[in-house]
Protein backbone atom coordinates (compact mmCIF):
# COMPACT_ATOMS: atom_id res chain seq x y z
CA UNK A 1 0.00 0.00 0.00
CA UNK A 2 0.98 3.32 -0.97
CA UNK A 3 0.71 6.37 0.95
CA UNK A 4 1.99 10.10 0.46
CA UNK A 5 2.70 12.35 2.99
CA UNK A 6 4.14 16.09 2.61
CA UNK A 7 5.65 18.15 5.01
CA UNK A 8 6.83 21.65 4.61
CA UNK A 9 10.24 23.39 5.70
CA UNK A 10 12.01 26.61 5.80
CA UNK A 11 16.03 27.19 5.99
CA UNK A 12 18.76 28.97 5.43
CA UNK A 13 21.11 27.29 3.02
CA UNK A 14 23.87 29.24 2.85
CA UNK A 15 25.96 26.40 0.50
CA UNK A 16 23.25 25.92 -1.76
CA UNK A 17 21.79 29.47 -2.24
CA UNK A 18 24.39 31.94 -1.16
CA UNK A 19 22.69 32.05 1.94
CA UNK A 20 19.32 32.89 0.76
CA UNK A 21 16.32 31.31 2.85
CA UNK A 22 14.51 28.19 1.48
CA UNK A 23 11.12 27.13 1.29
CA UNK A 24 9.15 24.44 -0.10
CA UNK A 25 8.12 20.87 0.72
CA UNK A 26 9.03 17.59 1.16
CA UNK A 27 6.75 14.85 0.09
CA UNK A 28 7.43 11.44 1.10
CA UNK A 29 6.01 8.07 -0.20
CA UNK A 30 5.29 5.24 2.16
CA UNK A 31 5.38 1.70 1.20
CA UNK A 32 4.52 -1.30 3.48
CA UNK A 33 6.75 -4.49 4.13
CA UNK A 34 9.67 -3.48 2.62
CA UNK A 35 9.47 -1.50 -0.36
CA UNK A 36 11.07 1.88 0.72
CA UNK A 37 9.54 5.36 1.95
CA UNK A 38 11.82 7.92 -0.65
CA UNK A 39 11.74 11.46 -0.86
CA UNK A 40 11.62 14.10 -3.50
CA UNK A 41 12.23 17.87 -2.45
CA UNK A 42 14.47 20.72 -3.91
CA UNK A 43 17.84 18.97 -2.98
CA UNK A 44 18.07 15.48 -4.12
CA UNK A 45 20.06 13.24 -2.29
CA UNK A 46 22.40 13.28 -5.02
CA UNK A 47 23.19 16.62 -5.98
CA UNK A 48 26.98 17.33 -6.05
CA UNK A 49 26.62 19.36 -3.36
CA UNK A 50 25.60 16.78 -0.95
CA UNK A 51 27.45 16.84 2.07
CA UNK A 52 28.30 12.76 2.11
CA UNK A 53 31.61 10.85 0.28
CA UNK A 54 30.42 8.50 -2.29
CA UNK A 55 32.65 7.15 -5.31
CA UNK A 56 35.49 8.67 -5.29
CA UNK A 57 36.98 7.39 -2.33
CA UNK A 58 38.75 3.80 -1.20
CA UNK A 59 35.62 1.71 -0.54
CA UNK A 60 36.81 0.11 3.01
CA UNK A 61 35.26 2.95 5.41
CA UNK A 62 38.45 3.31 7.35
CA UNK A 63 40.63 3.98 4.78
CA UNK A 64 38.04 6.89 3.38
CA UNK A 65 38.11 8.63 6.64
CA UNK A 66 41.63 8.36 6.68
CA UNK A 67 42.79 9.54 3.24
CA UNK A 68 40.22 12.80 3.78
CA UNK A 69 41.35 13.74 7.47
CA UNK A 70 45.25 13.84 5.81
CA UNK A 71 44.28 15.97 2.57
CA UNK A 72 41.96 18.13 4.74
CA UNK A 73 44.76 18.61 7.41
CA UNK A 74 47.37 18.96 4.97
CA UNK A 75 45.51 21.92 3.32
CA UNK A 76 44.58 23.57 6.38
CA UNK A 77 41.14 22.99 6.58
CA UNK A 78 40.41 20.91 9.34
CA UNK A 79 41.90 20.59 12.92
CA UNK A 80 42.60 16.65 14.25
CA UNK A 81 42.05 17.86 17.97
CA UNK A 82 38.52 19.74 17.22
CA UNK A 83 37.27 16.34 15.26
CA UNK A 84 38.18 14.10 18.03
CA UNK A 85 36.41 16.76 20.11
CA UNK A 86 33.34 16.16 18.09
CA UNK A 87 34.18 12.63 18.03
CA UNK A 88 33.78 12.26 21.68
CA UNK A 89 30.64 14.73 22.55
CA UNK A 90 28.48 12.30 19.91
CA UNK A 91 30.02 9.31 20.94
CA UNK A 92 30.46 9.30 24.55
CA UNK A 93 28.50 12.73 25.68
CA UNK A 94 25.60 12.36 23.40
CA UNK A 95 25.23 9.20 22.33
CA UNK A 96 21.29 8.13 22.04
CA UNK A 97 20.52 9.70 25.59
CA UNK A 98 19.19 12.74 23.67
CA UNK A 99 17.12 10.55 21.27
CA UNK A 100 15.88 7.95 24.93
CA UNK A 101 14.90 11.23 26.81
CA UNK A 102 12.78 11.91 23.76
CA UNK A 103 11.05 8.69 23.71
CA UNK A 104 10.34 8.37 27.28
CA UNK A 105 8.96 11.83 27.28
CA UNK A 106 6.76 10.19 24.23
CA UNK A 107 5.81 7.42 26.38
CA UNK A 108 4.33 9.03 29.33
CA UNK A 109 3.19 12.45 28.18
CA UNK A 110 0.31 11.78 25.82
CA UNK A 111 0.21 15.49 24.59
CA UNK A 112 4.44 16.04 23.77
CA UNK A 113 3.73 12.43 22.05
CA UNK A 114 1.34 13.80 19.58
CA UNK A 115 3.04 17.10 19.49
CA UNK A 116 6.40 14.93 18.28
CA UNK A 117 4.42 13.16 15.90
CA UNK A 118 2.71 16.52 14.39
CA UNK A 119 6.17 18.37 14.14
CA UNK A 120 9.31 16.08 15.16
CA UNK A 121 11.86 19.41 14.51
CA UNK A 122 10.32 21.88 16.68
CA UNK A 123 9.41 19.53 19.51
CA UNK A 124 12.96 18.07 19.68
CA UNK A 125 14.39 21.56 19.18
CA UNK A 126 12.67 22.94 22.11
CA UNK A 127 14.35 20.56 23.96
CA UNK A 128 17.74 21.37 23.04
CA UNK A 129 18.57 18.78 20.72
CA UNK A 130 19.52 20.15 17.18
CA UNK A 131 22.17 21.22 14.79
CA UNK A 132 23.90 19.63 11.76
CA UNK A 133 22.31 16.02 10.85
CA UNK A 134 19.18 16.82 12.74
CA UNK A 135 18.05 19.78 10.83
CA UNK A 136 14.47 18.36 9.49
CA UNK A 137 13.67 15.32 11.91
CA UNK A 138 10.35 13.21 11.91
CA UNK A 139 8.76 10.72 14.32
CA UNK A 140 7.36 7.66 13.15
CA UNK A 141 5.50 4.98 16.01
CA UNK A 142 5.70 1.62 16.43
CA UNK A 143 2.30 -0.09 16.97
CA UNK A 144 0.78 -3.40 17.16
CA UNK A 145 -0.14 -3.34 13.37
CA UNK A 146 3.28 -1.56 12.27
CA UNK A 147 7.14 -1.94 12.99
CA UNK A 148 8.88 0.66 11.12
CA UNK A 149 12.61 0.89 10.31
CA UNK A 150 15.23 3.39 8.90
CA UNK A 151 18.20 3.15 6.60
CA UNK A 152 19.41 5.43 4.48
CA UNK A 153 20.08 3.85 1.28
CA UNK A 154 22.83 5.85 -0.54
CA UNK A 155 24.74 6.95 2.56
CA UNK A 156 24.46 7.18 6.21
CA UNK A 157 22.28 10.14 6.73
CA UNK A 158 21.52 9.63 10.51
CA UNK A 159 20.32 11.91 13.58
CA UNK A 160 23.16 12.69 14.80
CA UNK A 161 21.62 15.23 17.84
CA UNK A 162 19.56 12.56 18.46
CA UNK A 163 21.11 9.22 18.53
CA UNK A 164 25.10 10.03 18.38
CA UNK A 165 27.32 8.72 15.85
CA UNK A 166 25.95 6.19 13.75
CA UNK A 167 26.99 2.14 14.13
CA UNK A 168 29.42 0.54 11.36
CA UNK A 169 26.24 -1.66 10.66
CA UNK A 170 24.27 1.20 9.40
CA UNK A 171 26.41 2.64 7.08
CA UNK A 172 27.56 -0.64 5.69
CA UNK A 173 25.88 -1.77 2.04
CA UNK A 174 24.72 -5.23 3.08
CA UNK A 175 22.00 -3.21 5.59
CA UNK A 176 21.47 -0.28 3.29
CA UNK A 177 20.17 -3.16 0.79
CA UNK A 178 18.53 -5.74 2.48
CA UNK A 179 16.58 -3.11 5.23
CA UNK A 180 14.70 -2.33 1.82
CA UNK A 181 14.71 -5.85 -0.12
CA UNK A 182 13.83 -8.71 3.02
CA UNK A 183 13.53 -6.23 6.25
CA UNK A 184 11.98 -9.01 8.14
CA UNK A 185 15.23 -11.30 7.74
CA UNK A 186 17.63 -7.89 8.82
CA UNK A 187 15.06 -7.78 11.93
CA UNK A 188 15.73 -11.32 12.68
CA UNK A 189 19.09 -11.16 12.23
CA UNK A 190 18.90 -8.91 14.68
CA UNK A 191 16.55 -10.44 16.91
CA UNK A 192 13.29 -9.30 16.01
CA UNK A 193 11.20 -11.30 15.21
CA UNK A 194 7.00 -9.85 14.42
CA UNK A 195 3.76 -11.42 13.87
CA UNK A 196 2.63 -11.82 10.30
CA UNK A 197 0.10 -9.74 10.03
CA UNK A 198 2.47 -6.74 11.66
CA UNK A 199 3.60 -4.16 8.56
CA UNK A 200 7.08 -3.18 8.56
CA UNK A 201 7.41 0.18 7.20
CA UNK A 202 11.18 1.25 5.95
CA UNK A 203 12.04 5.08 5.96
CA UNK A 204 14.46 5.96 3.74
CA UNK A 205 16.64 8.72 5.45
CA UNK A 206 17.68 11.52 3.37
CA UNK A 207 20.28 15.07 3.84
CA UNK A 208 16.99 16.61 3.86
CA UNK A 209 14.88 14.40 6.36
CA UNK A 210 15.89 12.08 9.39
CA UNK A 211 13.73 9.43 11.09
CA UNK A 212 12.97 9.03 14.83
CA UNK A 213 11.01 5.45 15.40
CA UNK A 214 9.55 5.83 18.58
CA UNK A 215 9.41 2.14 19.85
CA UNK A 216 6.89 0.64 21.49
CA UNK A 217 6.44 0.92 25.35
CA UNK A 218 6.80 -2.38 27.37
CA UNK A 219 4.10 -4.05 29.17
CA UNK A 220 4.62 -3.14 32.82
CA UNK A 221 6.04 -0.01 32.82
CA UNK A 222 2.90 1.98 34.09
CA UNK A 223 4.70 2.94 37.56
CA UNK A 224 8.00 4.02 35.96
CA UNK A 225 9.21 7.96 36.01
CA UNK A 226 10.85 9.12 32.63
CA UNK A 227 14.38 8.50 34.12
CA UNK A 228 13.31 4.80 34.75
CA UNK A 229 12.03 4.68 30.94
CA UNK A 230 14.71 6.24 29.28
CA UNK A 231 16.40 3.12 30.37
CA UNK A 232 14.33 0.99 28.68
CA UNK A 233 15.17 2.56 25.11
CA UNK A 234 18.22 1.32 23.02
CA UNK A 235 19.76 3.07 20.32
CA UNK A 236 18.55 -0.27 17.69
CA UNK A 237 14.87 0.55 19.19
CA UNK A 238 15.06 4.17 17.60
CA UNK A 239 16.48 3.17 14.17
CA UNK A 240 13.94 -0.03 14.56
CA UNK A 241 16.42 -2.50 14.31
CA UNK A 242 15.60 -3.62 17.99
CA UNK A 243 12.58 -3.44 20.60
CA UNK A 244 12.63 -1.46 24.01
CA UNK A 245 13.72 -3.76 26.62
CA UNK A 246 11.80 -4.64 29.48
CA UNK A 247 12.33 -3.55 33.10
C-alpha cells in the first residue's frame, strides 16, 4: 500500500543558495513491508553538493576517513584535535541519551507524544537537541499493526543530535540493501522477530529528512518515572532494528 505524505520546511542554506532562505516541501512516499519510503524535495540526495563521500573514495570505510582527514589537514582545513572533540561529545556525551529522553517523554506524556508526531523538529528543538544532521527530523511509532525501520540507502544520513554517531552496521551496504529488499530477515538477524500480520514500514533517510522510530512501550512499565524509561530505550529501538527492553 501506498501512501503520500508532505511536510513543509524553511532554511537557510547558505551552501546551496548563497545564503538565501529556502522554502518548499518535502513529500514522502510510504510503502509497506519493505518496499522503501523515498523522498523528492528541492535537494536530491544526489546533488553534487551533498554533504556525504560516495565514489570517489577507497571503498573500506576506514581507509576513506583516513585519506580525507590527511588531505583536509594537509591543506589547512580541518583541525585533528577539534574532530576528536566532536568525536567524543556524539560518541560518549551524546550518544542516544538525547534521542531515549525523547522517547520516554513520548511514552508518558500523551500530549508532547502527539506534538512529536505533528512536528518532530520543533518539539525536539525545544528541547535542546539540534544542529547539523538533525536539521528536518520526523517521528514515526511503532504499533501493534506496524514496525517501522530506517536506513538510508545511498549513505548514512543519521540523527546525529539525536542518537550520536551512527553504528558501522548502518552505514555498511549489506544493511542499506537488504533493510529495503527482506527487512523481516535484517530484523531477525537482529533479533526481532513480528507477527505476520504486523507491517514493517522502511524510511528511507535523506540530507533533507531524518527518522525518529519511537518504539513501542513495554508491558509493565505503568509505575515508571521518565528516568526509569529512558532506560528501557536502546539506540537499535530508535532506528527499529531492535525493541525497548523490558524492566
Amino acid at each position: 500500500m501506498l501512501a503520500m505524505l508532505t511536510f513543509g520546511f524553511a532554511g537557510i542554506y547558505a551552501s546551496f543558495a548563497g545564503g538565501a532562505r529556502v522554502r518548499g516541501r518535502l513529500s514522502t512516499r510510504v510503502w509497506t513491508n519493505g518496499a522503501p519510503a523515498r523522498h523528492a524535495a528541492a535537494m536530491p540526495h544526489d546533488h553534487h553538493d551533498h554533504d556525504h563521500a560516495h565514489a570517489l573514495l577507497p571503498p573500506d570505510p576506514a581507509l576513506r576517513v583516513k585519506a580525507l582527514e590527511t588531505i583536509l589537514t594537509e591543506k589547512g582545513l580541518i583541525d585533528p584535535a577539534a574532530l576528536d572533540e566532536i568525536i567524543d561529545t556524539y560518541e560518549n556525551r551524546i550518544g542516544p541519551r538525547n534521542g531515549a529522553h525523547v522517547v520516554a517523554r513520548a511514552w508518558s506524556d500523551p500530549a508532547f507524544r502527539a506534538a512529536l508526531l505533528e512536528d518532530a523538529t520543533a518539539v525536539v528543538s525545544e528541547l535542546g537537541y539540534y544542529g547539523r544532521q538533525g536539521e528536518h527530523m520526523v517521528a514515526v511509532e511503532n504499533t501493534e499493526d506496524t514496525h517501522n525501520m530506517v536506513v538510508c540507502t545511498l549513505c548514512s544520513c543519521y540523527p546525529w543530535p539525536l542518537l550520536g554517531i551512527p553504528p558501522a552496521w548502518y552505514k555498511s551496504d549489506a544493511y542499506r540493501a537488504r533493510a529495503v529488499r527482506e527487512p523481516r530477515k535484517v530484523l531477525a538477524d537482529f533479533g526481532v522477530t513480528l507477527p505476520e500480520d504486523t507491517a514493517v514500514r522502511v524510511w528511507d533517510s535523506t540530507a533533507e529528512v531524518r527518522y525518529l522510530v519511537i518504539p513501542q512501550r513495554p508491558a509493565g512499565t505503568e509505575g515508571l518515572d521518565e528516568a526509569a524509561l529512558m532506560d528501557l530505550v536502546t539506540r537499535d529501538s530508535m532506528i527499529g532494528t531492535g525493541l525497548a527492553l523490558r524492566p
